[in-house]
Protein backbone atom coordinates (compact mmCIF):
# COMPACT_ATOMS: atom_id res chain seq x y z
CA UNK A 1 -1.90 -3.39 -9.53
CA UNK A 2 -1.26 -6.24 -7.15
CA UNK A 3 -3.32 -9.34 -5.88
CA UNK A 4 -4.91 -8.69 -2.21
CA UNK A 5 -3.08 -11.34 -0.74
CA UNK A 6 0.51 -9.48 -1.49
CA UNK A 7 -0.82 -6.84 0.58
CA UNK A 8 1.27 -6.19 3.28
CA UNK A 9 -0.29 -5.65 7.00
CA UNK A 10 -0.63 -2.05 7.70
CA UNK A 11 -1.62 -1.71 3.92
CA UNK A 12 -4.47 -1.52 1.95
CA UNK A 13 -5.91 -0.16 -1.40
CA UNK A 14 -9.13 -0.55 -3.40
CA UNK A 15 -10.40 -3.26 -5.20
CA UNK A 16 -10.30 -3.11 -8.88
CA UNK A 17 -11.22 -6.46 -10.15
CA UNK A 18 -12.97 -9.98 -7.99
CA UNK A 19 -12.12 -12.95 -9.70
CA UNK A 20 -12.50 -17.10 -9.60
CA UNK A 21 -15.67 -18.74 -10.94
CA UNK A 22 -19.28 -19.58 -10.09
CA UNK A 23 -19.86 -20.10 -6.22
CA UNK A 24 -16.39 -18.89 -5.27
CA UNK A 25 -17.07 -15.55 -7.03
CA UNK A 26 -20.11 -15.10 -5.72
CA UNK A 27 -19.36 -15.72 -2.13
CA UNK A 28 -16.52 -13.47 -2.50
CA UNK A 29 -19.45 -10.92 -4.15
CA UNK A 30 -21.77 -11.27 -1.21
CA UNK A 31 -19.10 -10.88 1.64
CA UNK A 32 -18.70 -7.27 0.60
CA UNK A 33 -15.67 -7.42 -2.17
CA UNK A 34 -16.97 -5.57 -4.88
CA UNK A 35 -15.18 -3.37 -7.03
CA UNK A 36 -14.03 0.13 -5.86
CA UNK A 37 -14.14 -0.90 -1.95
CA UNK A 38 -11.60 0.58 -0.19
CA UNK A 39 -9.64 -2.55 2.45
CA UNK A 40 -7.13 -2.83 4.84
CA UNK A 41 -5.19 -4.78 6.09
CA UNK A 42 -5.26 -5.45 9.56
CA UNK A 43 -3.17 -8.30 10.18
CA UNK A 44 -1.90 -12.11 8.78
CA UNK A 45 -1.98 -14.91 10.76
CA UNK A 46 1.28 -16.32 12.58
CA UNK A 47 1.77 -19.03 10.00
CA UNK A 48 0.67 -16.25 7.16
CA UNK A 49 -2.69 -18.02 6.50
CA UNK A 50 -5.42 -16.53 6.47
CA UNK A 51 -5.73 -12.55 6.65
CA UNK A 52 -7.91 -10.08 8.51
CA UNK A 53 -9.37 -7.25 6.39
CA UNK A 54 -10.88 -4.12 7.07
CA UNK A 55 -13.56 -2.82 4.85
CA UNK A 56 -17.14 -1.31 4.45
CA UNK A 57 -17.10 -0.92 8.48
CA UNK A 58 -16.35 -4.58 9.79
CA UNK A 59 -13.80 -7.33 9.87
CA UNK A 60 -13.28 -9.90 6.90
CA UNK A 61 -11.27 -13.00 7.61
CA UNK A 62 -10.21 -15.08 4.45
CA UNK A 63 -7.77 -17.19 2.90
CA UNK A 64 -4.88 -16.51 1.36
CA UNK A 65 -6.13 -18.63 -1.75
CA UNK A 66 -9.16 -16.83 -1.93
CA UNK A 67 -7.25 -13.27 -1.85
CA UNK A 68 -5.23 -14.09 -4.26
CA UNK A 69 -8.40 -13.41 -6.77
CA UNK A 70 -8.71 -10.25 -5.98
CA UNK A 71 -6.65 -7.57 -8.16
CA UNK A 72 -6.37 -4.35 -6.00
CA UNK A 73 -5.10 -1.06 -6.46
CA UNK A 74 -2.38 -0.88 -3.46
CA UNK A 75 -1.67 2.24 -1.71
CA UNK A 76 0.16 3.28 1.75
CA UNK A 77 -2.44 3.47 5.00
């Protein structure tokens, strides 16, 4: 198990565990990272901040910091 944001573009896996605390959790929670979603990833920005995912049919963009709550279960596209 890895942290989403050492996911590689061209990558993805399934989430296993959403971390942080109060609001951040549950913002995380309501934009679709739940446990045992499926993501991708599509690309990083130029300057590697922030990342676009792929999962549950539409495009996620978030922060590196905020990725880096999220264990996932990495595996090749």
């Amino acid at each position: 198990m890895t942290t989403l944001d050492k996911i590689k573009p061209g990558h993805g896996g399934m989430i296993i565990k959403v971390g942080g605390e109060g609001a951040l959790r549950r913002r995380l929670l309501d934009m679709g990272l739940t446990p045992k979603t499926s993501i991708f990833v599509n690309k990083v920005a130029p300057m590697g901040d922030p990342m676009e995912l792929s999962l549950r049919g539409y495009v996620l963009t978030i922060r590196l910091d905020d990725a880096s709550k999220i264990e996932v279960e990495s595996r090749e596209a």
